[in-house]
Protein backbone atom coordinates (compact mmCIF):
# COMPACT_ATOMS: atom_id res chain seq x y z
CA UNK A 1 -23.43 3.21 -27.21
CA UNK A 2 -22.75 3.69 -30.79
CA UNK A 3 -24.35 1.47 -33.61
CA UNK A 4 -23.81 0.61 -37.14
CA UNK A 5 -26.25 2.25 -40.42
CA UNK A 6 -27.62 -1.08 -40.65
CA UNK A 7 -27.69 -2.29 -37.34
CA UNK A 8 -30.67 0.82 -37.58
CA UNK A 9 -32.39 0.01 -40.32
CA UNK A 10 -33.01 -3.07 -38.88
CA UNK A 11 -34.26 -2.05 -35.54
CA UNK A 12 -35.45 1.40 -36.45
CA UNK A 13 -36.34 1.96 -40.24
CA UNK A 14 -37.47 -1.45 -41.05
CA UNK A 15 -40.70 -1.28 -38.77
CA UNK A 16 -41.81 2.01 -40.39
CA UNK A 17 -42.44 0.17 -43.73
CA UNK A 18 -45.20 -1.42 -42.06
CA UNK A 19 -44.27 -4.63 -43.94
CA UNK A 20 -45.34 -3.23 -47.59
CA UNK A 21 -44.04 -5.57 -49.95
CA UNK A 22 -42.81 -3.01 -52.05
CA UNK A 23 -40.10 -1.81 -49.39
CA UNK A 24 -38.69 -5.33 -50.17
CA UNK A 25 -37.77 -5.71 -45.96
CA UNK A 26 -35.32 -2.66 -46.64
CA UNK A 27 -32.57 -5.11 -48.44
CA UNK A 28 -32.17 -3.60 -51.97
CA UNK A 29 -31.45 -0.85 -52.97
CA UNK A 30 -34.80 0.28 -54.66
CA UNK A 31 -38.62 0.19 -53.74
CA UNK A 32 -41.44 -0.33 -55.64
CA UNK A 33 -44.65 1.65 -56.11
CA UNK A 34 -47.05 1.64 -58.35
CA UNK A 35 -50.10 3.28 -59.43
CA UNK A 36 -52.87 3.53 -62.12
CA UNK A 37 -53.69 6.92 -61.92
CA UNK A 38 -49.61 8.02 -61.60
CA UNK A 39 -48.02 10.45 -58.54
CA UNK A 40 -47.43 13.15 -57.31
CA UNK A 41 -43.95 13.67 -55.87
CA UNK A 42 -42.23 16.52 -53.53
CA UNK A 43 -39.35 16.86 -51.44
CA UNK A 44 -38.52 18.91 -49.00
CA UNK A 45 -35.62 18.98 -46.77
CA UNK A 46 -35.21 20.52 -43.16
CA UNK A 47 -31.65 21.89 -41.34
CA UNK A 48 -30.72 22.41 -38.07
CA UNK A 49 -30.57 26.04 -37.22
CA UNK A 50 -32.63 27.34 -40.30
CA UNK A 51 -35.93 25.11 -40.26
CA UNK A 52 -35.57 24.12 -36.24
CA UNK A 53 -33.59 25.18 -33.28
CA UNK A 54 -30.50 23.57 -32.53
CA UNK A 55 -31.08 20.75 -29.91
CA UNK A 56 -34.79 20.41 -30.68
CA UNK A 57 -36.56 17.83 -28.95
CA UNK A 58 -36.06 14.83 -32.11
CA UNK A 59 -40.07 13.54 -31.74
CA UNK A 60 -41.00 17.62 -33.05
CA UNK A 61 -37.98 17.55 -35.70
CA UNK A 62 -39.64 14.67 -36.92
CA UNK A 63 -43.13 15.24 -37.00
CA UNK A 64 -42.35 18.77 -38.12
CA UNK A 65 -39.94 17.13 -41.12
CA UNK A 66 -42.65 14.61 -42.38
CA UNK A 67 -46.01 16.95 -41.92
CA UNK A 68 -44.22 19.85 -44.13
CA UNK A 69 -44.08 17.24 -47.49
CA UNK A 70 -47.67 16.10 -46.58
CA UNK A 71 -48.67 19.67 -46.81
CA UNK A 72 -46.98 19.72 -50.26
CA UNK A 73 -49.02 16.84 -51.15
CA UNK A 74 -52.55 18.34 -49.83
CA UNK A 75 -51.87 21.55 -52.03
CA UNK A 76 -51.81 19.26 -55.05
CA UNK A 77 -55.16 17.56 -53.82
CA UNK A 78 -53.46 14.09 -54.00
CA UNK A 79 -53.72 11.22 -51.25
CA UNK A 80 -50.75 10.84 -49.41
CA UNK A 81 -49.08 7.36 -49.88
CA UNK A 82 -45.33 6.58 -48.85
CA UNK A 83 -42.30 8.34 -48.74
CA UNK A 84 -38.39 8.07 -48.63
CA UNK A 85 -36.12 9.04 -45.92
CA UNK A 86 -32.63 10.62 -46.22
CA UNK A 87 -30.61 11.80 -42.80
CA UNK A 88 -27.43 13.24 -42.06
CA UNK A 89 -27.33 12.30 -38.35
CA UNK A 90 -24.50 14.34 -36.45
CA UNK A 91 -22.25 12.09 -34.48
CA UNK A 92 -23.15 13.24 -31.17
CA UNK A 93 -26.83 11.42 -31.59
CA UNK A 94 -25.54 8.28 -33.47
CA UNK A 95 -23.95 7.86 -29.48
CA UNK A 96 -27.48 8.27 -27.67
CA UNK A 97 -29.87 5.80 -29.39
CA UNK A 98 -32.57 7.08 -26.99
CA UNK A 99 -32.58 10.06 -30.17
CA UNK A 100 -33.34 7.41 -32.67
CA UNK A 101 -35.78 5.74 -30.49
CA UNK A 102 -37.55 9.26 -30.13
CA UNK A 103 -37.20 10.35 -33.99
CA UNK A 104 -37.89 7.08 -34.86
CA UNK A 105 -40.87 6.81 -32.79
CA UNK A 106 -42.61 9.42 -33.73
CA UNK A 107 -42.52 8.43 -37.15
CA UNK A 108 -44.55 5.51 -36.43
CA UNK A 109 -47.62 8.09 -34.73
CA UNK A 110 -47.08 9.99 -37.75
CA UNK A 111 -47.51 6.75 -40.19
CA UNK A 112 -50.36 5.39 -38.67
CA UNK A 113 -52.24 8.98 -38.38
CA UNK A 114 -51.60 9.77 -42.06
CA UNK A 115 -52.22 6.25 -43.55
CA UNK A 116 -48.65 6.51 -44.74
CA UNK A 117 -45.34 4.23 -45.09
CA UNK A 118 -41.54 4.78 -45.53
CA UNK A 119 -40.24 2.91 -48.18
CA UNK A 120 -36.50 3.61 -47.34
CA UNK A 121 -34.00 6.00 -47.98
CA UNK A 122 -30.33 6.48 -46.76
CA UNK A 123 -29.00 7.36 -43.50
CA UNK A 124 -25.22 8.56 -42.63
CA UNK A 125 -23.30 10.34 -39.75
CA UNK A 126 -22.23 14.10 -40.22
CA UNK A 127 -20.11 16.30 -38.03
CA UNK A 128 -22.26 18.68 -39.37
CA UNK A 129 -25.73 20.12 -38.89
CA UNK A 130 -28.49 17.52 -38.51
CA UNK A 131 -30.40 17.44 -41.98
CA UNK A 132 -33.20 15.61 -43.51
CA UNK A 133 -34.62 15.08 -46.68
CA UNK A 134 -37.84 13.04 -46.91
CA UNK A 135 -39.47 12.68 -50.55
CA UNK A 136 -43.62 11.86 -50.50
CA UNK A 137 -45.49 10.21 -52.92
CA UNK A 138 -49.33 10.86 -53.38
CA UNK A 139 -51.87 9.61 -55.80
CA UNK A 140 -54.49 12.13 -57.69
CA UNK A 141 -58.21 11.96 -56.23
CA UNK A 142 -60.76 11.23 -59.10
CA UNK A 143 -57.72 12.34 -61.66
CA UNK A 144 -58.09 15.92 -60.33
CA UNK A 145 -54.59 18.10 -59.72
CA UNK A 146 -54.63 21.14 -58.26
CA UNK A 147 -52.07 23.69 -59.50
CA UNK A 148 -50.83 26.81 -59.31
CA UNK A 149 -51.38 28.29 -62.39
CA UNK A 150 -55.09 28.12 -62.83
CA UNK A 151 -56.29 30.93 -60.81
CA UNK A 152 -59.04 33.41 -62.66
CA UNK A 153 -59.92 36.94 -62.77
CA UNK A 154 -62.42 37.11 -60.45
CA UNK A 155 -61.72 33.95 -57.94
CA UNK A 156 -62.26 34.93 -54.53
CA UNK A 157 -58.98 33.92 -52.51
CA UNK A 158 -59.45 31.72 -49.15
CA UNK A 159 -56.89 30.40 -46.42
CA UNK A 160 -57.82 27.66 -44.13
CA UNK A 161 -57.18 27.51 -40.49
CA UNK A 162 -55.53 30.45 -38.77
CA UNK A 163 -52.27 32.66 -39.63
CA UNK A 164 -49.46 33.35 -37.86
CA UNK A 165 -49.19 30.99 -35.00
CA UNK A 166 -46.33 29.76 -36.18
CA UNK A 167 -44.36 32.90 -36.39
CA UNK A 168 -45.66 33.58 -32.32
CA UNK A 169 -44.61 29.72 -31.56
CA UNK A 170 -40.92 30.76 -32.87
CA UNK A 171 -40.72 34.13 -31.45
CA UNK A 172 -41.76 32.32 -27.97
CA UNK A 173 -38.99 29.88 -28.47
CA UNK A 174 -36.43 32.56 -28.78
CA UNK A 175 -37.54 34.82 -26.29
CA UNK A 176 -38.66 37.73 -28.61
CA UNK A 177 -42.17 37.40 -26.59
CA UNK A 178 -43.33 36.48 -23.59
CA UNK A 179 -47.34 34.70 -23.24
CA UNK A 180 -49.86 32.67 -21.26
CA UNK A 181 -48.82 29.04 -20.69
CA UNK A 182 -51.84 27.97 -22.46
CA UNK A 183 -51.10 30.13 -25.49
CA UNK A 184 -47.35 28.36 -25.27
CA UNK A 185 -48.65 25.18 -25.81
CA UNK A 186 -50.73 26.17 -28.42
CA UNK A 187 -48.61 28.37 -30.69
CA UNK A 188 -45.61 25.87 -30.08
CA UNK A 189 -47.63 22.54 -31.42
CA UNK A 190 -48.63 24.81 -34.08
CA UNK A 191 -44.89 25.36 -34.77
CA UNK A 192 -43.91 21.70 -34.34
CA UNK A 193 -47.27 20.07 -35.52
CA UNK A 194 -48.70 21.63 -38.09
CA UNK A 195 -51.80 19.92 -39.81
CA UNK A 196 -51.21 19.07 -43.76
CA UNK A 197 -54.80 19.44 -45.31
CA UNK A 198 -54.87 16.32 -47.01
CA UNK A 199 -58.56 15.68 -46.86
CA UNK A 200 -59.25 19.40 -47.73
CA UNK A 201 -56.91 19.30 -50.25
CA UNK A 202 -58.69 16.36 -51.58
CA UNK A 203 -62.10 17.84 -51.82
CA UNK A 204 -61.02 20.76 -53.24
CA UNK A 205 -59.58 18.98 -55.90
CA UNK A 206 -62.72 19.35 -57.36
CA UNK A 207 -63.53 22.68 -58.02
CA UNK A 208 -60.58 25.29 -56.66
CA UNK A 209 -59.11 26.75 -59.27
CA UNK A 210 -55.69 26.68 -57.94
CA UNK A 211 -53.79 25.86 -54.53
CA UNK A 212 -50.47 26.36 -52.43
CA UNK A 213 -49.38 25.40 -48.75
CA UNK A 214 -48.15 28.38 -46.92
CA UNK A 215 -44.72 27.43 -46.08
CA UNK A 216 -42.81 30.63 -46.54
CA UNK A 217 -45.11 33.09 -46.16
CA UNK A 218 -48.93 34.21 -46.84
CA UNK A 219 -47.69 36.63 -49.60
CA UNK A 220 -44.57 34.87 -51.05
CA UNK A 221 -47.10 32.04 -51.74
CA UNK A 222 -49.75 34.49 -52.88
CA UNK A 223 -47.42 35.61 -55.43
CA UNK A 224 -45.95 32.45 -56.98
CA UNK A 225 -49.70 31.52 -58.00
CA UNK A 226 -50.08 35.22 -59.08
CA UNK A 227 -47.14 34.83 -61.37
CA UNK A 228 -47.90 31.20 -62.04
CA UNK A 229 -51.57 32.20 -63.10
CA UNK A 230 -50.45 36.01 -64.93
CA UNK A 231 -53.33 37.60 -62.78
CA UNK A 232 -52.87 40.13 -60.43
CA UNK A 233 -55.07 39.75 -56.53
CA UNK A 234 -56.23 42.18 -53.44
CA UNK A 235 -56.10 40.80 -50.25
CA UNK A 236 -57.54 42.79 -47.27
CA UNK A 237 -55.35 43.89 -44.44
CA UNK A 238 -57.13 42.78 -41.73
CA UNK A 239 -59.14 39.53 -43.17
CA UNK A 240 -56.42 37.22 -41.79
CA UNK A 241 -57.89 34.72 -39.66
CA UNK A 242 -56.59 34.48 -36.25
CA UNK A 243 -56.84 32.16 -33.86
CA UNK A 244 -57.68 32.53 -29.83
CA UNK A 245 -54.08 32.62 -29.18
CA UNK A 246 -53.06 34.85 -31.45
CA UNK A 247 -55.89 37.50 -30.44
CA UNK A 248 -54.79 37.17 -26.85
CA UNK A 249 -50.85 37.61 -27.61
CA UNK A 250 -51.57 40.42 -30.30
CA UNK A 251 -53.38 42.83 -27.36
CA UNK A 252 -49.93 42.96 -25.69
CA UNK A 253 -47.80 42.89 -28.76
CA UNK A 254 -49.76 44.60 -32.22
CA UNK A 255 -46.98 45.74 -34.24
CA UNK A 256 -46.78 41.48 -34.48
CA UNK A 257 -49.66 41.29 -36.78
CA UNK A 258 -47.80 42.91 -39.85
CA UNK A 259 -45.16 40.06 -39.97
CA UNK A 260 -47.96 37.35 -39.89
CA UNK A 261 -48.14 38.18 -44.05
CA UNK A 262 -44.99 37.36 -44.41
CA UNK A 263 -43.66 34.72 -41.68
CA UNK A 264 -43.24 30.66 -42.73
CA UNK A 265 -44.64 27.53 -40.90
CA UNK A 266 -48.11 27.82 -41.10
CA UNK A 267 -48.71 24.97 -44.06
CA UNK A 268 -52.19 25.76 -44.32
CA UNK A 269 -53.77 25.97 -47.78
CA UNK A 270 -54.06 29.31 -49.55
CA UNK A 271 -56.34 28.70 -52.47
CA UNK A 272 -59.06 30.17 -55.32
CA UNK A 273 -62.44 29.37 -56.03
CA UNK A 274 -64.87 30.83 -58.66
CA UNK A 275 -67.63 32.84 -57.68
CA UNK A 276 -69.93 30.19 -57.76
CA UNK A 277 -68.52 28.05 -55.56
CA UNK A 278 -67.55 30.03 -52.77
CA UNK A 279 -70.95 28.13 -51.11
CA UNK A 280 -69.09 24.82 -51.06
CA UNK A 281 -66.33 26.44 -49.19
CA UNK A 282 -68.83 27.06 -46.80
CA UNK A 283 -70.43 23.60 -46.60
CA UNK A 284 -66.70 21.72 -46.19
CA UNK A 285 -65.89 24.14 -43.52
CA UNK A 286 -68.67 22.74 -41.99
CA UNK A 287 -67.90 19.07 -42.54
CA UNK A 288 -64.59 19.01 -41.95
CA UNK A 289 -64.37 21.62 -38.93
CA UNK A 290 -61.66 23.73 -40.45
CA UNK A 291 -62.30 27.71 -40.84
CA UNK A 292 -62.11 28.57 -44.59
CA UNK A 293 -61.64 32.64 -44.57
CA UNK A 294 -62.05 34.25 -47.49
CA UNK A 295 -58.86 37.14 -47.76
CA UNK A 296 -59.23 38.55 -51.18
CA UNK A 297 -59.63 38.53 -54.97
CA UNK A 298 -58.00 37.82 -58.31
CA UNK A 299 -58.32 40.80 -60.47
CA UNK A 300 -56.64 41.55 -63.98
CA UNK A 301 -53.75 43.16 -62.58
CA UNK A 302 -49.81 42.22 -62.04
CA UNK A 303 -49.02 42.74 -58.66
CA UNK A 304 -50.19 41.44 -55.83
CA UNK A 305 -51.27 44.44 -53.40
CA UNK A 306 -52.80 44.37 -49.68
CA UNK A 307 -55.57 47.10 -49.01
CA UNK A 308 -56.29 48.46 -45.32
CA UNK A 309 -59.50 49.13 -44.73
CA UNK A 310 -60.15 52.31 -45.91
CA UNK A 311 -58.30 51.03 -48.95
CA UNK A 312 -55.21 52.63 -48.17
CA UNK A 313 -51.84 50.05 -49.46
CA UNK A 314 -50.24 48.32 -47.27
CA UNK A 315 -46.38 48.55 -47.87
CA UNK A 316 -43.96 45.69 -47.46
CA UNK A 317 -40.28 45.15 -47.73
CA UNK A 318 -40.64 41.40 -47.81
CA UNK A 319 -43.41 39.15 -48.79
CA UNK A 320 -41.88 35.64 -47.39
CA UNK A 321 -38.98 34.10 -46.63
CA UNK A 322 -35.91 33.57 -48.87
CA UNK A 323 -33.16 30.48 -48.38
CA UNK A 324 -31.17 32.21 -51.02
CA UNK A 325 -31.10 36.00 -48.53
C-alpha cells in the first residue's frame, strides 16, 4: 500500500517529537528552539551504497544515520538536544510501510536512549538512492567547546574505545573475511551501532585541549586537528586499542591491522590532553567504563608521522577516506 508525505508525518514523524511544544505538532513550517547558552549545530548526511549497503535492514540505516551526528555533537562536548530530519525515500519503500514502521521505529529507541527529539524536517520519494540528512542541535556544558584547533606541543593524544571494528564489521558484510559468529555480531553492531561519546565528550569539555570523532579515519582526523592546531604529532604503530574481536580476527588475517589507521565508522573520540591531566583520563575511564588509550604526542612539527616500534616510519598512501576520490 502506498501513502501520502503527510499521511506519514502524521502516523510516523509526529510521535518522534515527543510532543515538544516547539515542534508545533509538525504543522508549520518552522520549529522553535531556544537556548541561553546558544548551539551547537552539525549535519551529516548518509547514501545508499557509499555510507550503507544497498538493502540494509532500515532499523541499522537509522540508528547508524542518527548516532553519526550525535558523535559530531560529543566531539564538541555539547549535550545533545533535537534534531531535523530530511529523506529521500526511493519509491520501492514508500509501497512497504512495514520500512517506515522499522526506520521509524527505531528512531523512537534511539530518542528515548539519547534524551533527544526530532523537531521535523522534510520527507520526499526518489527513484534514486535512499538518502538522509539529519541536522543535531546540542547545547555547550558549563560554556565549554571543544575544538579542533587548540591542541599543544606537548599534549599526549588519546582515543576512546577500540579501533577498527568497524572496518572488520564491513569487510564481513562483503565477504572480504570470514569470522566467529560471536565476533559477527560484535563487529557488525559496531558497524551499525556505534556509541556517540556524549557524556565523555561532556566531561572532557573541561580540560582536553582539543577533540574530533573518528568518522573517516584515525589519521585523516588526526590530521585536520594537526592542521587546525599548526602542530605536528607521533602516534605509535602498535598503541591502537583493540578490542577482543579484533585480536581474535587479526591472528587469521594481520596484514588487516594497517588499514585500521585509515578505515571510517568507528566515531569514537580522538582527543589531547596536557600533561597534567592525563590522570583524569584515567579516573573517567574508570567512571564511565570506556578504555581511554593513550596513542601519541603533539610535538612542534608539521606532519603527522606514525613510528613502529623500533621507531622505524610507518608509510601510508592514504590517511582516511575521501567523498571527493
Amino acid at each position: 500500500m502506498s501513502f501520502s508525505e503527510f499521511d506519514l508525518i502524521e502516523k510516523y514523524s509526529l510521535p518522534l517529537t515527543g510532543g515538544q511544544p516547539g515542534a508545533f505538532d509538525l504543522k508549520d513550517d518552522a520549529a522553535l528552539i531556544t537556548s541561553q547558552e546558544g548551539f551547537i549545530v552539525t549535519t551529516d548526511m548518509l547514501i545508499e551504497g557509499v555510507h550503507f549497503l544497498s538493502d540494509a535492514n532500515p532499523s541499522l540505516i537509522a540508528k547508524k544515520a542518527l548516532r553519526a551526528n550525535l558523535s559530531d555533537l560529543a566531539a564538541m562536548g555539547s549535550k545533545p538536544v533535537a534534531y531535523t530530519l530530511a529523506v529521500a525515500i526511493p519509491k520501492k519503500h514508500m509501497k512497504d510501510e512495514s520500512w517506515i514502521k522499522a526506520f521509524s521505529d527505531s528512531l523512537a529507541e534511539e530518542n528515548a536512549s539519547f534524551g533527544v527529539y526530532t523537531l521535523g524536517g522534510d520527507t520526499t520519494s526518489t527513484d534514486g538512492l535512499l538518502t538522509i540528512s539529519i541536522t543535531a542541535f546540542g547545547v555547550p556544558v558549563n560554556g565549554h567547546i571543544l575544538k579542533r584547533s587548540e591542541a599543544y606541543v606537548g599534549d599526549s593524544i588519546f582515543v576512546s574505545g577500540s579501533i577498527g571494528d568497524a572496518f572488520l564489521g564491513l569487510q564481513n558484510m562483503n565477504g572480504s573475511i570470514d569470522v566467529s559468529d560471536n565476533d559477527r555480531k560484535f563487529i557488525e553492531s559496531r558497524y551499525w551501532m556505534p556509541t556517540p561519546r556524549t557524556e565523555l565528550g561532556q566531561e572532557l569539555a573541561a580540560f582536553a585541549t582539543s577533540a574530533i570523532d573518528i568518522s573517516d579515519g584515525l589519521l585523516a582526523e588526526m590530521n585536520h586537528v594537526c592542521k587546525a592546531s599548526s602542530v605536528g604529532a607521533v602516534i605509535q604503530y602498535h598503541a591502537l586499542p583493540l578490542s577482543s574481536s579484533a585480536k581474535n580476527i587479526l591472528k587469521k588475517y594481520p596484514g588487516l591491522y594497517k588499514a585500521f589507521f585509515s578505515a571510517g565508522d568507528d566515531f569514537e573520540l580522538l582527543f589531547t590532553v596536557k600533561a597534567e591531566d592525563v590522570s583524569r583520563c584515567a579516573e573517567l575511564s574508570q567512571a564511565y567504563n570506556i578504555q581511554l588509550t593513550k596513542i601519541g604526542e603533539v610535538n612542534s612539527g608539521v606532519d603527522l608521522i606514525v613510528y613502529d616500534d623500533d621507531t622505524r616510519q610507518v608509510e601510508f598512501g592514504e590517511m582516511g577516506y575521501d567523498h571527493f576520490k
